[in-house]
N, C-alpha and C. Protein backbone atom coordinates (compact mmCIF):
# COMPACT_ATOMS: atom_id res chain seq x y z
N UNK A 1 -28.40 52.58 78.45
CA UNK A 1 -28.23 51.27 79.07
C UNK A 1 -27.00 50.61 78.47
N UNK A 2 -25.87 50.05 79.47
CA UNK A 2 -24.91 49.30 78.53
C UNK A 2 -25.21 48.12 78.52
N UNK A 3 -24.14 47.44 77.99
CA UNK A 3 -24.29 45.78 77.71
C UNK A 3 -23.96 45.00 78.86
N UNK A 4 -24.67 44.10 79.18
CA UNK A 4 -24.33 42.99 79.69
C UNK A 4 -22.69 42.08 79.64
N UNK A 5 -22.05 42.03 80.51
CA UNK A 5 -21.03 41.13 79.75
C UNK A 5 -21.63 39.56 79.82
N UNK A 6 -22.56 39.32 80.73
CA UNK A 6 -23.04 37.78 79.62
C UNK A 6 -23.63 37.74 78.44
N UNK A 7 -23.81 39.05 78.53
CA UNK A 7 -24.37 38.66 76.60
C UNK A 7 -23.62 39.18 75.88
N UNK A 8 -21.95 39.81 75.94
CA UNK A 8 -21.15 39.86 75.34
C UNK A 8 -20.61 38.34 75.44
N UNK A 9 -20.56 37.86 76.29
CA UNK A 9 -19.90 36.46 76.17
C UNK A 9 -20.32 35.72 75.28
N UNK A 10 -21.77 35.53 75.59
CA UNK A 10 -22.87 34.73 74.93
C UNK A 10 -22.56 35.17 72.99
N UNK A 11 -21.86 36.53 72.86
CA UNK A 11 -21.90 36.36 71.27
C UNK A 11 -21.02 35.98 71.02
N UNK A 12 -19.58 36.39 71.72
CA UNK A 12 -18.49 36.08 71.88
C UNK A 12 -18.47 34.31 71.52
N UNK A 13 -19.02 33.69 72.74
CA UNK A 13 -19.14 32.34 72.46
C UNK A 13 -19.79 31.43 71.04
N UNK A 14 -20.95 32.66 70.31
CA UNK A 14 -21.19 31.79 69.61
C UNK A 14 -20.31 31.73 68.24
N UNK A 15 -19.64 32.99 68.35
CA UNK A 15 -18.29 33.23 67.39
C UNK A 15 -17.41 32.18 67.61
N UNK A 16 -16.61 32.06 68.73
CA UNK A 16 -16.14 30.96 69.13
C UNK A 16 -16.49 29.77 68.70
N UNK A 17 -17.75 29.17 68.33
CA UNK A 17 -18.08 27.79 68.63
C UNK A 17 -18.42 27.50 67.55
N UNK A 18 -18.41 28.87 66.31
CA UNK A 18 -18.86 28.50 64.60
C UNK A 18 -17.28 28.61 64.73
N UNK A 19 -16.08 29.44 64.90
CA UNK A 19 -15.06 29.09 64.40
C UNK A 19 -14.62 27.63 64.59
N UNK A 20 -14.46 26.76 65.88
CA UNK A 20 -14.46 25.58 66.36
C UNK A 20 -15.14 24.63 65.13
N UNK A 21 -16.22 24.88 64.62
CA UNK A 21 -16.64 23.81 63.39
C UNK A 21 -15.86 23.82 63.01
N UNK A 22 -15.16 24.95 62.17
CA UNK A 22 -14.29 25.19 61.13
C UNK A 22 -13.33 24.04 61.46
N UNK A 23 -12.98 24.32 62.56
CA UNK A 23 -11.55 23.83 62.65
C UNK A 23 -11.47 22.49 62.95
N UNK A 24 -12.60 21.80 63.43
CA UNK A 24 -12.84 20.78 64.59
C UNK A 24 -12.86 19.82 63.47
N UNK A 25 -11.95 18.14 64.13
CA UNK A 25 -11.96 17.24 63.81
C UNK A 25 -12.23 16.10 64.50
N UNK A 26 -12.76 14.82 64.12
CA UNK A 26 -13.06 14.09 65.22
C UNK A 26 -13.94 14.37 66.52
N UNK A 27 -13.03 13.53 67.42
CA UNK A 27 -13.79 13.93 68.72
C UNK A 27 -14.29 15.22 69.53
N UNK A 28 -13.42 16.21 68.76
CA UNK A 28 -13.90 17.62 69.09
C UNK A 28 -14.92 17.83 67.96
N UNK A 29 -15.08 17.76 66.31
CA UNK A 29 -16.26 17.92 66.07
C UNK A 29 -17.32 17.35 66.64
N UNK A 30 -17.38 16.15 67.17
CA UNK A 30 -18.51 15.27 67.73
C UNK A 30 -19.30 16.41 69.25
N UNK A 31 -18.04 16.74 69.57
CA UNK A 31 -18.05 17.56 71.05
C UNK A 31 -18.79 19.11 70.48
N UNK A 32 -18.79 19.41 70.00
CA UNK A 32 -19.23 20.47 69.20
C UNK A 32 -20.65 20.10 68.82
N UNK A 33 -20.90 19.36 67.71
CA UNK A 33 -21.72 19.03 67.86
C UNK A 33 -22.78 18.48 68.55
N UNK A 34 -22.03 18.00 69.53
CA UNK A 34 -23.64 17.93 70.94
C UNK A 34 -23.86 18.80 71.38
N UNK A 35 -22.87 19.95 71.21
CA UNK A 35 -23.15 21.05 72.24
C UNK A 35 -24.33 22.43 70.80
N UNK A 36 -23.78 22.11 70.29
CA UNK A 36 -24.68 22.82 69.06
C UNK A 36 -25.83 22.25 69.29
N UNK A 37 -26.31 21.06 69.44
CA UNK A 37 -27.61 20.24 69.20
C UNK A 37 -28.65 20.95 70.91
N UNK A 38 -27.46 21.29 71.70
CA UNK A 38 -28.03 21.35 73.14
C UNK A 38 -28.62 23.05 72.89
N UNK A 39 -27.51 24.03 72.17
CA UNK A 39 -27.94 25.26 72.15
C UNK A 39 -28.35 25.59 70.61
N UNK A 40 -27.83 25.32 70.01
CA UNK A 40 -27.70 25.48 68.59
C UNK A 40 -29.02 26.42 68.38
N UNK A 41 -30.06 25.50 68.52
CA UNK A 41 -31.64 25.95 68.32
C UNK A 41 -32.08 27.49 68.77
N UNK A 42 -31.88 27.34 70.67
CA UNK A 42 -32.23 28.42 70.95
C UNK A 42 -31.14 29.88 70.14
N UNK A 43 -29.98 29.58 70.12
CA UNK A 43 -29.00 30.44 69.14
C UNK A 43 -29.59 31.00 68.06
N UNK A 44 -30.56 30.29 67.87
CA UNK A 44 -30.53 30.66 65.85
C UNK A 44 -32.18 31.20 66.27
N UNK A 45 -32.91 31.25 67.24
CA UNK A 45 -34.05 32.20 67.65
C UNK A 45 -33.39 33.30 68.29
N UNK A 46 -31.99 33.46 68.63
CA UNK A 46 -31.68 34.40 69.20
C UNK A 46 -31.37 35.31 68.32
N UNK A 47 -30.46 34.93 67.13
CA UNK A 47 -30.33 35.52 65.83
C UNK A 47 -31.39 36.14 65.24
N UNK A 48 -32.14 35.53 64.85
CA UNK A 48 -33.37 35.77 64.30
C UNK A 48 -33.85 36.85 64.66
N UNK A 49 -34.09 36.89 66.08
CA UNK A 49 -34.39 38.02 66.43
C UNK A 49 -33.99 39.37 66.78
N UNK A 50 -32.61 39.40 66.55
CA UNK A 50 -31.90 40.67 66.17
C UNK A 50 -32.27 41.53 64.79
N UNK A 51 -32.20 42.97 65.20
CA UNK A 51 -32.22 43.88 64.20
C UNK A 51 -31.41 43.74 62.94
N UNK A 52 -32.25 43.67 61.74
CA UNK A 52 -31.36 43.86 60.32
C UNK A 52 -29.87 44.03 60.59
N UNK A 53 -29.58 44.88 61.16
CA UNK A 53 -27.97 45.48 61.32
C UNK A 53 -27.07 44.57 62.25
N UNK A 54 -27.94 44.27 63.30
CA UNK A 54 -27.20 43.18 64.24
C UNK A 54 -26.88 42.03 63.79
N UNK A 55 -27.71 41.22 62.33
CA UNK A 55 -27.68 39.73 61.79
C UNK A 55 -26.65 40.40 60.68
N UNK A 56 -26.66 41.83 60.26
CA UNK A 56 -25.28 42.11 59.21
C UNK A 56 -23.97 41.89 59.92
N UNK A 57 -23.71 42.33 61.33
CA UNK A 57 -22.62 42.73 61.75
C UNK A 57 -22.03 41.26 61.99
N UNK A 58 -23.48 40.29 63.06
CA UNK A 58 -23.00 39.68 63.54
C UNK A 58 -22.42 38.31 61.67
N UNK A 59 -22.76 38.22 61.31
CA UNK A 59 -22.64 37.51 59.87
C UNK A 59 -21.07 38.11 59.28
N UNK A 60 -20.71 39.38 59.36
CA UNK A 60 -19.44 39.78 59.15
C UNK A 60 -18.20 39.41 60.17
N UNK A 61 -19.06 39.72 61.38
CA UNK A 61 -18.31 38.87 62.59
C UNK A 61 -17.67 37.72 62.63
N UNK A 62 -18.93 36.40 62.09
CA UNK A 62 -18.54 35.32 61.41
C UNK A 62 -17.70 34.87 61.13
N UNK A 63 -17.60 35.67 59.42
CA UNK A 63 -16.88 35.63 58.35
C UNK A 63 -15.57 36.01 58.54
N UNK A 64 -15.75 37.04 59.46
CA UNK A 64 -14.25 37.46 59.80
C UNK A 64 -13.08 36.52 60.91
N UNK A 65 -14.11 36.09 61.56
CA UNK A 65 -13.48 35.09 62.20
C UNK A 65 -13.37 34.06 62.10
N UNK A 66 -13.83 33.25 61.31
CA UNK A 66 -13.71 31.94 60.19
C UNK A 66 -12.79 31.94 59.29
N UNK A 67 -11.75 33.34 58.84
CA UNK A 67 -11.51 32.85 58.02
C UNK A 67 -9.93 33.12 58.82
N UNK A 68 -10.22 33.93 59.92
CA UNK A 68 -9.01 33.80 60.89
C UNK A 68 -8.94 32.27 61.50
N UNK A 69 -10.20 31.85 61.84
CA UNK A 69 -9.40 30.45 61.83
C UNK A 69 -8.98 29.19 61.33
N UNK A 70 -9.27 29.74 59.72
CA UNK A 70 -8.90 29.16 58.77
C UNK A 70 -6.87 29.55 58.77
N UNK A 71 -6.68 30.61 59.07
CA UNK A 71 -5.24 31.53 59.23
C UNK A 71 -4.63 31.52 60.05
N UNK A 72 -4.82 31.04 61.47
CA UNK A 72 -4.79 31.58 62.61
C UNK A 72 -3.38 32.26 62.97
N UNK A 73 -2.28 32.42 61.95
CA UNK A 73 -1.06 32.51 62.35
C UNK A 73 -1.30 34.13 61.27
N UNK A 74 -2.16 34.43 60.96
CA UNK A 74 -1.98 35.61 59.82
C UNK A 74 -2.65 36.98 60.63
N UNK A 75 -1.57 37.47 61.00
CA UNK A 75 -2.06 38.87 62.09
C UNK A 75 -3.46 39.67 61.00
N UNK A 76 -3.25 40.11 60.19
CA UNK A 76 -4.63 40.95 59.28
C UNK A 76 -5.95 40.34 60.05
N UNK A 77 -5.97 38.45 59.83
CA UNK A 77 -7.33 37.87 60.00
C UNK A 77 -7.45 38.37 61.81
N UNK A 78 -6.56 37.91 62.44
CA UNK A 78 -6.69 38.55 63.68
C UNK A 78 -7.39 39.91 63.98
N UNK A 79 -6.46 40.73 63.34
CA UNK A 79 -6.83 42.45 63.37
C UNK A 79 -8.67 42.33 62.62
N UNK A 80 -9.12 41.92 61.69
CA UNK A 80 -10.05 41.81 60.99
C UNK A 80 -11.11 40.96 62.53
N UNK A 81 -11.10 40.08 62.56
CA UNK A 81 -11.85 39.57 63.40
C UNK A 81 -12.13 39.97 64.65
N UNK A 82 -11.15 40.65 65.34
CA UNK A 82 -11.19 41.56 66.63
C UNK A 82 -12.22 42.85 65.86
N UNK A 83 -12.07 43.79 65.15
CA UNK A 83 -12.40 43.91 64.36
C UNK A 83 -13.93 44.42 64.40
N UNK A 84 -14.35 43.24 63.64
CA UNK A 84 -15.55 42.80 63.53
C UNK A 84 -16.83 42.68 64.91
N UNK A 85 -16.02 41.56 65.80
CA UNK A 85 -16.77 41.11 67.07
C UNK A 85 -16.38 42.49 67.39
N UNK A 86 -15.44 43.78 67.85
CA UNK A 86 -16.10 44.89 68.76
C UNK A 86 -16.97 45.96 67.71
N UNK A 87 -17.16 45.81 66.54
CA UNK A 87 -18.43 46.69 66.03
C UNK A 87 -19.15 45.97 65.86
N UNK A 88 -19.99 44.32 66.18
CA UNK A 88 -20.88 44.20 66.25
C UNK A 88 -21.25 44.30 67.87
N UNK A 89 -20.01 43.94 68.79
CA UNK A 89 -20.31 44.29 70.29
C UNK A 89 -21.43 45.88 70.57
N UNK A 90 -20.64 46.87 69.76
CA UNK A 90 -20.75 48.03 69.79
C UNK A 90 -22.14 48.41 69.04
N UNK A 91 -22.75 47.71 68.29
CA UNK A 91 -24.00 47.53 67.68
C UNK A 91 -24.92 46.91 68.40
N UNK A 92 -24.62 46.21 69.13
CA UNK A 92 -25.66 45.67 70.38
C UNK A 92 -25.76 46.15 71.58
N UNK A 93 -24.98 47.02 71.76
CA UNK A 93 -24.87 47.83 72.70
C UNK A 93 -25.53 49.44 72.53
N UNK A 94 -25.47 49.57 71.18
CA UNK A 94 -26.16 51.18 70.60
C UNK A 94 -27.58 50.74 70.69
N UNK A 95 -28.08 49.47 70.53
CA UNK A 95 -29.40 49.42 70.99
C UNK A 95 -29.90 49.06 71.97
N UNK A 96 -29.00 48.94 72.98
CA UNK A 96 -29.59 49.53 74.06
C UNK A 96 -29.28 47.93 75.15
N UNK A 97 -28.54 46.90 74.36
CA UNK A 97 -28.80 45.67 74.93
C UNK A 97 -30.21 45.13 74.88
N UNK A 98 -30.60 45.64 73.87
CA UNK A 98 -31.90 44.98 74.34
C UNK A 98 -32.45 43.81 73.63
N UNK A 99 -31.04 43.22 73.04
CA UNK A 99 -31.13 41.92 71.88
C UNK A 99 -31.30 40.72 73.41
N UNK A 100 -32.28 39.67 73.11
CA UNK A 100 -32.26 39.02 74.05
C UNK A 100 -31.75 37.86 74.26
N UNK A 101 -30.11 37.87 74.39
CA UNK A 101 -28.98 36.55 74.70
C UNK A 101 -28.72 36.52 76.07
């Protein structure tokens, strides 16, 4: 079975939207934050319920992309964070899609 691309999006996005804290000031943190408050919750039951390996990858995923957008001009964090999100893509996909985002 392959993956879904809405639930590649859906991780995609939530990578996206922890890097966005990072970066977010003001009215875009505020904007962020409602939108965290709207999904945030169901997100973190979605987590939860991924396999040991999927909450490693996706947590390296993270990290890797947090600290690219802490960098964003530093090709490595780039290369590192691409990286990351397609072997945890590729980890949710070896099981079959059957993580439920």
């Amino acid at each position: 079975m392959t993956l879904r691309p809405i639930r590649v999006l859906a991780i995609v996005g939530v990578l996206l939207i922890s890097a966005q804290l990072s970066l977010a000031v003001d009215e875009r943190r505020e904007a962020v934050e409602r939108w965290w408050s709207t999904w945030g919750e169901k997100m973190k039951a979605e987590l939860a319920a991924l396999p040991e390996q999927g909450r490693h990858a996706f947590r390296d995923a993270l990290v890797a992309c947090s600290l690219y957008a802490d960098e964003y001009d530093s090709d490595p964090y780039r290369a590192e964070c691409r990286r990351a999100v397609k072997f945890f893509v590729r980890r949710l996909d070896a099981a079959g899609g059957r993580w439920p985002i």
